[in-house]
Protein backbone atom coordinates (compact mmCIF):
# COMPACT_ATOMS: atom_id res chain seq x y z
CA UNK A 1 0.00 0.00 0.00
CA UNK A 2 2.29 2.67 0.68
CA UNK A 3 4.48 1.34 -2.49
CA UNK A 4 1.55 2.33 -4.56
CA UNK A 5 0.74 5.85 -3.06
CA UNK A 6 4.87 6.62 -3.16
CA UNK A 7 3.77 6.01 -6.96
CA UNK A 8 0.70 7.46 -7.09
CA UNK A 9 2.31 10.16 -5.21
CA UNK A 10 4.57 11.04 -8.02
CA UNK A 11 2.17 10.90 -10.72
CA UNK A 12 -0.01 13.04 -9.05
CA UNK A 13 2.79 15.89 -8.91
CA UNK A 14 3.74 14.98 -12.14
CA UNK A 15 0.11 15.40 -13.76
CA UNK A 16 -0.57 18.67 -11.27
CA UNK A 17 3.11 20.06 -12.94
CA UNK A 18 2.29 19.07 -16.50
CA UNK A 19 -1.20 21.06 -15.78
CA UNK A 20 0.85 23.98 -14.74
CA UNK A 21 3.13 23.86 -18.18
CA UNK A 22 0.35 23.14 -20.38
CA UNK A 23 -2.35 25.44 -18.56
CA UNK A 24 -4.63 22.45 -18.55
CA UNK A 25 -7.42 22.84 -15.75
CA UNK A 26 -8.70 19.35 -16.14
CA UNK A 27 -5.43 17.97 -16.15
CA UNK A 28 -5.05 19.67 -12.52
CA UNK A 29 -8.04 18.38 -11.06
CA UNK A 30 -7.23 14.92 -12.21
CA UNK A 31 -3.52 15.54 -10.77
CA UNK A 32 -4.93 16.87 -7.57
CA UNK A 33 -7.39 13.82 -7.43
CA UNK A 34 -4.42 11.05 -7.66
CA UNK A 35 -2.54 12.66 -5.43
CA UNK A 36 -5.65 13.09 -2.88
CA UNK A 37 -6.00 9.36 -3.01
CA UNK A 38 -2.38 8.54 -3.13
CA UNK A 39 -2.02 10.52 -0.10
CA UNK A 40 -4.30 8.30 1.62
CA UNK A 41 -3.27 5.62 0.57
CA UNK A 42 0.94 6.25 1.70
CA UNK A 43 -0.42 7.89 4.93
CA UNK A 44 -2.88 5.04 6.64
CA UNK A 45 -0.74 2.02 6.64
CA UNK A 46 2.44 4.18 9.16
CA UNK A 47 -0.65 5.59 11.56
CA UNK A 48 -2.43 1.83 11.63
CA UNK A 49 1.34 0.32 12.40
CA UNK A 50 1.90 3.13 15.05
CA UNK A 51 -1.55 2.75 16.64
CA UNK A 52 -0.68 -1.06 16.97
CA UNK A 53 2.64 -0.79 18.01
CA UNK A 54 1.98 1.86 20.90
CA UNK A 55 -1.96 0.82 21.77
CA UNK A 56 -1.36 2.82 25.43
CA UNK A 57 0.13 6.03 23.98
CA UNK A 58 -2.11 6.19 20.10
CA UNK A 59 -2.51 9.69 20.40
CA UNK A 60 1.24 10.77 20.93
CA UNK A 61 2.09 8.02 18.18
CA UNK A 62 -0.67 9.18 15.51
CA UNK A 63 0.60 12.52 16.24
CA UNK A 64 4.65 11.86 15.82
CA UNK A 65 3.43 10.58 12.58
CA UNK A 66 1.64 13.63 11.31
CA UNK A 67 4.42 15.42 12.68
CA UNK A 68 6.78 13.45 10.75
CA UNK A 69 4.80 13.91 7.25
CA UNK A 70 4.01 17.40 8.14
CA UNK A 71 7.67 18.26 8.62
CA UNK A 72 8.92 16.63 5.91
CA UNK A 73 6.76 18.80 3.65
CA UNK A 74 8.01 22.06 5.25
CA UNK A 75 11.10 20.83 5.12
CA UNK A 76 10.95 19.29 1.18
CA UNK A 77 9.40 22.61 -0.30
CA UNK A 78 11.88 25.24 0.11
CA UNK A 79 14.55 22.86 -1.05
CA UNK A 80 13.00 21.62 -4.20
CA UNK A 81 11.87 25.17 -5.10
CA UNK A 82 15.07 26.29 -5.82
């Protein structure tokens, strides 16, 4: 599962920046809508693992998580933007 959204993942920002290029709207949406699902898809299998792993502390290890994906975003953007 989170094989395919690491893929879907990348498609996603690859049809969103082709959009961009091309000035295709549709193109967009359908980028934004792979990456929605891919996002779901890479993000639920790490929090379900967590939750499992910690079962006493699910809030502090849901949270790390989000913290985790969150940063790496902040992180990721200014660098690639260059």
């Amino acid at each position: 599962s989170c094989l395919a959204g690491a893929t879907c993942l990348a498609g996603g920002f690859s049809l969103a920046s082709a959009a961009v290029v091309t000035q295709n709207l549709p193109m967009l949406y359908l980028g934004g809508a792979v990456w929605g699902l891919a996002n779901g898809w890479a993000y639920v299998p790490p929090i379900s693992t967590l939750i499992k792993f910690f079962p006493e502390k699910k809030g502090m290890a849901s949270g790390m998580c989000l913290l985790g994906y969150g940063g790496g975003a902040m992180v990721a953007a200014p660098l690639l933007s260059r």
